[in-house]
N, C-alpha and C. Protein backbone atom coordinates (compact mmCIF):
# COMPACT_ATOMS: atom_id res chain seq x y z
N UNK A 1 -7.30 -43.97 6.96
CA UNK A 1 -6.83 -42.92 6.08
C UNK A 1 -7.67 -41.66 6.24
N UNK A 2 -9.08 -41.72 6.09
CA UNK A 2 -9.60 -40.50 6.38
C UNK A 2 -9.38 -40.02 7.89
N UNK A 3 -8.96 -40.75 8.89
CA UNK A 3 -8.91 -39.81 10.02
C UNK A 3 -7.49 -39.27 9.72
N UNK A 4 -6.60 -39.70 9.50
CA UNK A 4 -5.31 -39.41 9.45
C UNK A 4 -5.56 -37.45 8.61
N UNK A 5 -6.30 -37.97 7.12
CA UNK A 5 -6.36 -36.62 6.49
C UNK A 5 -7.51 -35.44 7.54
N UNK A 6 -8.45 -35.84 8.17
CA UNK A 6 -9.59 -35.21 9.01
C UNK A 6 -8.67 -34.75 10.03
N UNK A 7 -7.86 -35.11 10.74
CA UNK A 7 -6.86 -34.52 11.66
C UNK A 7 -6.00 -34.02 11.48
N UNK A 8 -5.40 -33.87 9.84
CA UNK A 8 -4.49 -32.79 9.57
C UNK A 8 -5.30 -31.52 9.31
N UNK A 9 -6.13 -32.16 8.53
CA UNK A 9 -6.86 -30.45 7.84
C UNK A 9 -7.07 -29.73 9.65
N UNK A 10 -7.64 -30.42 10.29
CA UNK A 10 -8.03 -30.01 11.32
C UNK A 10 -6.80 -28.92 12.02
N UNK A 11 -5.77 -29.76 11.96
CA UNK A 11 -4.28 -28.66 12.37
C UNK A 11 -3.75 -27.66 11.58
N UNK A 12 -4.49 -27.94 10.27
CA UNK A 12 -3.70 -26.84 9.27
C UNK A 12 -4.58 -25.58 9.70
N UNK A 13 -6.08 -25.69 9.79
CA UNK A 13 -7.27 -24.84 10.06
C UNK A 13 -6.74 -24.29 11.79
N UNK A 14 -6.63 -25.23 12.58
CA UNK A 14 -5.97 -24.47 13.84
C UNK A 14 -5.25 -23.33 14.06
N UNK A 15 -3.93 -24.00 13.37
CA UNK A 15 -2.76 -23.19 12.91
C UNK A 15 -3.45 -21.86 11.98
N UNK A 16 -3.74 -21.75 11.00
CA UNK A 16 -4.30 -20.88 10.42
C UNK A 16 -4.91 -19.41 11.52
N UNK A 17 -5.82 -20.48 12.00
CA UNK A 17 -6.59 -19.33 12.77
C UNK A 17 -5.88 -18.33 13.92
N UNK A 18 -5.20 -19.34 14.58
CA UNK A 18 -4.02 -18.73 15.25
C UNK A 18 -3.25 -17.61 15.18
N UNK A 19 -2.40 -18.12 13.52
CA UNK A 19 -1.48 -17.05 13.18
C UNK A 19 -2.49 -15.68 12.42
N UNK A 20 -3.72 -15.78 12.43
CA UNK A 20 -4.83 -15.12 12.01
C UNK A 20 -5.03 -14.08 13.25
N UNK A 21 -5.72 -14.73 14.33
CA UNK A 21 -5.68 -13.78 15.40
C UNK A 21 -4.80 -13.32 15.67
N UNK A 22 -3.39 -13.84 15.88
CA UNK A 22 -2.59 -12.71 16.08
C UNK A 22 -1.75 -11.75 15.54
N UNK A 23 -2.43 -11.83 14.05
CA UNK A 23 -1.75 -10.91 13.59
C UNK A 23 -2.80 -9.64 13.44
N UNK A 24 -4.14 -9.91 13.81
CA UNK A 24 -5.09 -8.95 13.79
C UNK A 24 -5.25 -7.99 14.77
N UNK A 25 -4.47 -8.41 16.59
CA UNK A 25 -4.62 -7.68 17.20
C UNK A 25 -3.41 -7.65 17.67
N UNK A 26 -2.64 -7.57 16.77
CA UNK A 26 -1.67 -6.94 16.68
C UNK A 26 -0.79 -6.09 17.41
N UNK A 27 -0.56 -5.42 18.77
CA UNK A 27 -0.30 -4.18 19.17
C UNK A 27 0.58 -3.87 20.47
N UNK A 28 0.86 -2.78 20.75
CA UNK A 28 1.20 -2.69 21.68
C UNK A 28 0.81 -1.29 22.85
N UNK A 29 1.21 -1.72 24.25
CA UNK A 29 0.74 -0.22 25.25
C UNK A 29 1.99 0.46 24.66
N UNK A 30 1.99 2.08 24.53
CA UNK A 30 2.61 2.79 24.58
C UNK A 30 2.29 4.13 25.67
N UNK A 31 3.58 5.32 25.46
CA UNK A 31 3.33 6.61 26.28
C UNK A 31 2.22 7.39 26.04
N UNK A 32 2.37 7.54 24.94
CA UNK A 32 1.71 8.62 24.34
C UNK A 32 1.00 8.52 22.59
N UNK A 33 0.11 8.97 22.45
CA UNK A 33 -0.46 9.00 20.86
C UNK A 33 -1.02 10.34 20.27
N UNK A 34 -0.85 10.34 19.32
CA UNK A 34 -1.61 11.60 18.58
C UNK A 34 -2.48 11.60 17.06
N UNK A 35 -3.58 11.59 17.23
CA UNK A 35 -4.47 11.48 16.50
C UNK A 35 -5.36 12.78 15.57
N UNK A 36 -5.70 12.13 14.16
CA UNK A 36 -6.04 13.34 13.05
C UNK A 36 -7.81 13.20 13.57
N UNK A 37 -8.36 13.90 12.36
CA UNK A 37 -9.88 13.86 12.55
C UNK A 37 -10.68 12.75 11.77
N UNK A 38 -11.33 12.20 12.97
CA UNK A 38 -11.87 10.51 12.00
C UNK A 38 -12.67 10.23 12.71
N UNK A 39 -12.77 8.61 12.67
CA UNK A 39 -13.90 8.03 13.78
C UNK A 39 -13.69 7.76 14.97
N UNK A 40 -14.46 8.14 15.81
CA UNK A 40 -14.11 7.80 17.05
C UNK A 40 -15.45 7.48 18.11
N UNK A 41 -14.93 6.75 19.46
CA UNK A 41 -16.18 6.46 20.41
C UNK A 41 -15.59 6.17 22.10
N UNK A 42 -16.70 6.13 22.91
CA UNK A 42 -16.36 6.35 24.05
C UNK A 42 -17.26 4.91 24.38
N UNK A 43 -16.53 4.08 24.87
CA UNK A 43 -17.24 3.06 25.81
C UNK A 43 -16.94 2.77 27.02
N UNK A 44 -17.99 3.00 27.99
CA UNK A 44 -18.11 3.20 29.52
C UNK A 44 -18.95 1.88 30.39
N UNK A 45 -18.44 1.37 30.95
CA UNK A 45 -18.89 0.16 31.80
C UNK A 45 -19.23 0.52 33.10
N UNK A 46 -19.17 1.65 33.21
CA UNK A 46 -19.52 2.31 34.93
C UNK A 46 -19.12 1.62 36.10
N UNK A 47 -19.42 1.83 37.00
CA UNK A 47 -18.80 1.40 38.27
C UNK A 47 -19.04 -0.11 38.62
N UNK A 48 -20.18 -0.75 38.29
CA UNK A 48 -20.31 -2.63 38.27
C UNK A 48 -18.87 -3.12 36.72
N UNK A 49 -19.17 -2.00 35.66
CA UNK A 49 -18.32 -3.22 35.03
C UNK A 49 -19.53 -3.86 33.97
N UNK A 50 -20.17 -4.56 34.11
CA UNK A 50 -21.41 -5.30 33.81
C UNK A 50 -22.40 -4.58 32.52
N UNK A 51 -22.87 -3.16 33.10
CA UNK A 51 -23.50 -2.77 31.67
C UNK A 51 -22.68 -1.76 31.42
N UNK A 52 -22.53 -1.61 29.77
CA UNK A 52 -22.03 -1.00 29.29
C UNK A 52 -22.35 -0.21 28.12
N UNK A 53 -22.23 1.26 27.69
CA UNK A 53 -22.78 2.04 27.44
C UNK A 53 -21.16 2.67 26.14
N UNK A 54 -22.02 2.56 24.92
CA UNK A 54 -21.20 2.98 23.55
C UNK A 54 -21.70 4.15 23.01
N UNK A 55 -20.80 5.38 23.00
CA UNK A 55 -21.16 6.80 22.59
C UNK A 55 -20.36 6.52 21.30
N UNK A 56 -21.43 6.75 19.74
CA UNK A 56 -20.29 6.48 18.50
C UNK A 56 -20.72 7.72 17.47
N UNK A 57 -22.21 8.46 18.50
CA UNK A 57 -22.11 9.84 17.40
C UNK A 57 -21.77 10.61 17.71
N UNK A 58 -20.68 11.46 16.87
CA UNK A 58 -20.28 12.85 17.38
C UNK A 58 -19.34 12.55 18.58
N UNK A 59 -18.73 11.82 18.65
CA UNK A 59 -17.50 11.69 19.39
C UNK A 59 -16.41 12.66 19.93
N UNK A 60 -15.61 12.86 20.29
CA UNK A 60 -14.76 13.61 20.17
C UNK A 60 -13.83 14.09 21.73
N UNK A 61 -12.55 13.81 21.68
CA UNK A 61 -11.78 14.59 22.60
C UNK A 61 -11.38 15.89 22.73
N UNK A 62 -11.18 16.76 23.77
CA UNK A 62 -10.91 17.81 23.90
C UNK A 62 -9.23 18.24 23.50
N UNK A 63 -8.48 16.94 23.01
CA UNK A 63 -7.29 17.33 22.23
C UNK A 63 -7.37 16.17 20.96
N UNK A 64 -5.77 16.39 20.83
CA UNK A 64 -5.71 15.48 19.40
C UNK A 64 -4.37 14.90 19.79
N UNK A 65 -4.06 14.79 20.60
CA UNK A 65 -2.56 14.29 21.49
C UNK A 65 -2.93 13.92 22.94
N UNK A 66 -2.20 12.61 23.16
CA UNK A 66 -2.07 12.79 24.53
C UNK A 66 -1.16 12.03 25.46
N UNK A 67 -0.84 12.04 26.50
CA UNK A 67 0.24 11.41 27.07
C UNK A 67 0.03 10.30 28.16
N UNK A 68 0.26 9.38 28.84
CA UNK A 68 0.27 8.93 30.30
C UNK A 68 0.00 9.65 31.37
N UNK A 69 -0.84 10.02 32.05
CA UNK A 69 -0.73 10.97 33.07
C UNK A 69 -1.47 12.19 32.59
N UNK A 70 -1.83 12.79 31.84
CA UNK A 70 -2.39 14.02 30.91
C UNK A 70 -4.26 13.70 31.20
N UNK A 71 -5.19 14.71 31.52
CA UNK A 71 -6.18 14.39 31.41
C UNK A 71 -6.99 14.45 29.73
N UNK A 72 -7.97 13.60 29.96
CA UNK A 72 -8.56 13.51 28.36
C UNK A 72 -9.79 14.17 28.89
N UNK A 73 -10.81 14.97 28.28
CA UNK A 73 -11.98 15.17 28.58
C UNK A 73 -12.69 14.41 26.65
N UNK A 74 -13.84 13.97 27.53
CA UNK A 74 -14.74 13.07 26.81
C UNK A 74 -16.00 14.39 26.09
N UNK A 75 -16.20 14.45 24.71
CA UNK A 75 -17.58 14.26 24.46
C UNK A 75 -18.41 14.00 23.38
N UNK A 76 -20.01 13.77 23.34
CA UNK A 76 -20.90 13.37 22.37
C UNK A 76 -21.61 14.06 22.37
N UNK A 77 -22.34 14.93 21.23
CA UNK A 77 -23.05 15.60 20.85
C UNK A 77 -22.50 16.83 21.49
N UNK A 78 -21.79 17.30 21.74
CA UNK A 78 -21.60 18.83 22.29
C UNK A 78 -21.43 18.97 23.62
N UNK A 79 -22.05 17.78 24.31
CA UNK A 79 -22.00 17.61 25.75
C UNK A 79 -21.37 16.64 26.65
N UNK A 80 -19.97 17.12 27.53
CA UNK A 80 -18.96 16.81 28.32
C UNK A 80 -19.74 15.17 28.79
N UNK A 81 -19.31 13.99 28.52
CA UNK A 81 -19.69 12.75 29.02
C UNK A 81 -18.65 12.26 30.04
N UNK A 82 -17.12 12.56 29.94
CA UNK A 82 -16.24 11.99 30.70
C UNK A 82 -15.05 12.83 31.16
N UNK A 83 -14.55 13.06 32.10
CA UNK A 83 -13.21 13.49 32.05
C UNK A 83 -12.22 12.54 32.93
N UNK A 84 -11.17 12.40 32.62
CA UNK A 84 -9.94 11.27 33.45
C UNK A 84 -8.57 11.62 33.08
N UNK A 85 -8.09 11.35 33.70
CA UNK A 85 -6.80 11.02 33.61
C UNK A 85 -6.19 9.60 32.85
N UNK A 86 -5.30 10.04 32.11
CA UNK A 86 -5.50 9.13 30.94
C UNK A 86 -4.13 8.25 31.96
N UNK A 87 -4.66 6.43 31.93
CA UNK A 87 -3.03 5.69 32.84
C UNK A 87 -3.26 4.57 32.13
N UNK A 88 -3.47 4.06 30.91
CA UNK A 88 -3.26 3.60 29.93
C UNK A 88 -3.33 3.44 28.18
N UNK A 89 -2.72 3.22 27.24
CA UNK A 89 -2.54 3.50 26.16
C UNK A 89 -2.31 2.18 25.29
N UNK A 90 -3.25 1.89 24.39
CA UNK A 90 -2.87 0.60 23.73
C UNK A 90 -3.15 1.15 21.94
N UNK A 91 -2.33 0.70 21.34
CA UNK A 91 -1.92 1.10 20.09
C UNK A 91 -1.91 0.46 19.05
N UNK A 92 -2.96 -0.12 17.66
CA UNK A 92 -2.36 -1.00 16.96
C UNK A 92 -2.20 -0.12 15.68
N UNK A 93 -0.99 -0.54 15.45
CA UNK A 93 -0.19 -0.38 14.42
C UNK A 93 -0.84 0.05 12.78
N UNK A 94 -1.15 -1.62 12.66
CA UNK A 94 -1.85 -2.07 11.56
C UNK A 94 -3.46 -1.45 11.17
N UNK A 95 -3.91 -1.10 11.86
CA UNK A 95 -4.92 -0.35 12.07
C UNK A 95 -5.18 1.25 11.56
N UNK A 96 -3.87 1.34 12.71
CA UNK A 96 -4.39 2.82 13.09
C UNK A 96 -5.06 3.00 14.27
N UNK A 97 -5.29 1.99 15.16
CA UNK A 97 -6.34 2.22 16.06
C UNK A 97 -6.01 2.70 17.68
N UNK A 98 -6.73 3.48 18.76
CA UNK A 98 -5.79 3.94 19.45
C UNK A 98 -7.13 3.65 20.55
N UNK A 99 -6.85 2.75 21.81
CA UNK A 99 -7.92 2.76 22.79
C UNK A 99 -7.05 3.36 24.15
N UNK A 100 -7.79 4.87 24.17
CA UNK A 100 -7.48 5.00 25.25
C UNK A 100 -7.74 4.78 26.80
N UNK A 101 -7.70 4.45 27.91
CA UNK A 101 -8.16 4.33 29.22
C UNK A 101 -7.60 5.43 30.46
N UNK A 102 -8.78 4.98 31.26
CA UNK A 102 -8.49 5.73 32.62
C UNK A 102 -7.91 4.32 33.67
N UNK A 103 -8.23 3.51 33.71
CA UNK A 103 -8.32 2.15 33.87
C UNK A 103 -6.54 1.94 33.62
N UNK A 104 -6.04 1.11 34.48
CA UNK A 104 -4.61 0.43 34.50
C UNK A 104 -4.70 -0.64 34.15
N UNK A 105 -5.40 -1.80 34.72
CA UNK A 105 -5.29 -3.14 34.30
C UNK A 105 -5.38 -3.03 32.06
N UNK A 106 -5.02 -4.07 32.22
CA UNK A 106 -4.52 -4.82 30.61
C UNK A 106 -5.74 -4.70 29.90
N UNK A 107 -6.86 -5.07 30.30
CA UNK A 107 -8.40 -5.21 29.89
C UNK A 107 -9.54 -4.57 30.21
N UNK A 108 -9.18 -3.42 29.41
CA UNK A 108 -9.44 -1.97 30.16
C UNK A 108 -11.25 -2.12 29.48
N UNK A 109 -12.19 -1.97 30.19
CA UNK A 109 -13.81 -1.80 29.66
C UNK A 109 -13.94 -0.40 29.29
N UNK A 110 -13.34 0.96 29.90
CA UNK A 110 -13.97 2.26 29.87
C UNK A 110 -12.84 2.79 29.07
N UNK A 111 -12.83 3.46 27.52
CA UNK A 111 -11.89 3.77 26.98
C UNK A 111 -12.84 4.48 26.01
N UNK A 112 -11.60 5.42 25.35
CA UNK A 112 -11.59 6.38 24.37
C UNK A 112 -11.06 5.43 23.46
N UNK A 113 -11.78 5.23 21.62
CA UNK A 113 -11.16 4.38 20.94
C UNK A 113 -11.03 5.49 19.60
N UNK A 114 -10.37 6.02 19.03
CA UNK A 114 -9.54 6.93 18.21
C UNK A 114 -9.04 6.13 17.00
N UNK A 115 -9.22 6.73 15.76
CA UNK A 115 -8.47 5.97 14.31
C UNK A 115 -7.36 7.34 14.02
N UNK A 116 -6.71 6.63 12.76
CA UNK A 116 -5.78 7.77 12.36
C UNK A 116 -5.26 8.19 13.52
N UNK A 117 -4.47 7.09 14.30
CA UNK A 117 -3.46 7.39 15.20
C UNK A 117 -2.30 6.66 14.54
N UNK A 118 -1.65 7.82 15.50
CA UNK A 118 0.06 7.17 15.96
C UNK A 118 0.75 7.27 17.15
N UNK A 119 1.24 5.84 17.33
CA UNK A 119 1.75 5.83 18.65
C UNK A 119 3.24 6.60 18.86
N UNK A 120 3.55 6.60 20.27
CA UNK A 120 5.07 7.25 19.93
C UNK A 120 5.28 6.88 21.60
């Protein structure tokens, strides 16, 4: 009897967590986003990938919109850290949250991450 109950709780807690994660990251790639004034940061993995480097004061892009294909220029403290061409866009909803990339693949390391967005 107790394994019977130890292996349900166990599936109810599974299940739980499951429908937990995915409703937290929630999201989808889109074209384009446009974003108000809030928090924002730049995280850069450089050319290995391996170390990686988080700009979270004084953030800021050189627009407040942007598209697929459109360049973003990066900066922190007053001073230009990045510029790219923006070739991916991931969007969550629930959030508000907007990570932008230069980067194509799905699991992008070097991105612009923006609140008080909306996708479109």
């Amino acid at each position: 009897m107790k394994k019977i109950i130890i292996i349900t709780l166990a599936m109810i807690l599974n299940f739980n967590l499951i429908l937990y994660s995915s409703t937290v990251y929630a999201g989808n790639y889109v074209g384009s986003v446009s974003w108000g004034n809030g928090d924002a940061a730049y995280n850069d993995c450089g050319f290995t990938g391996i170390f990686c480097t988080m700009s979270t004061k004084d953030v800021k892009a050189n627009r407040n919109s942007v598209s697929l294909g459109q360049y973003l220029t990066i900066y922190a403290n007053g001073k230009e850290i990045d510029s790219f061409e923006v070739r991916r866009i991931y969007y969550e909803s629930n959030t508000g949250r907007c990570l932008i990339s230069k980067e194509r693949k799905k699991k992008f390391k070097t991105y612009f991450v923006t609140y008080k967005c909306r996708g479109r």
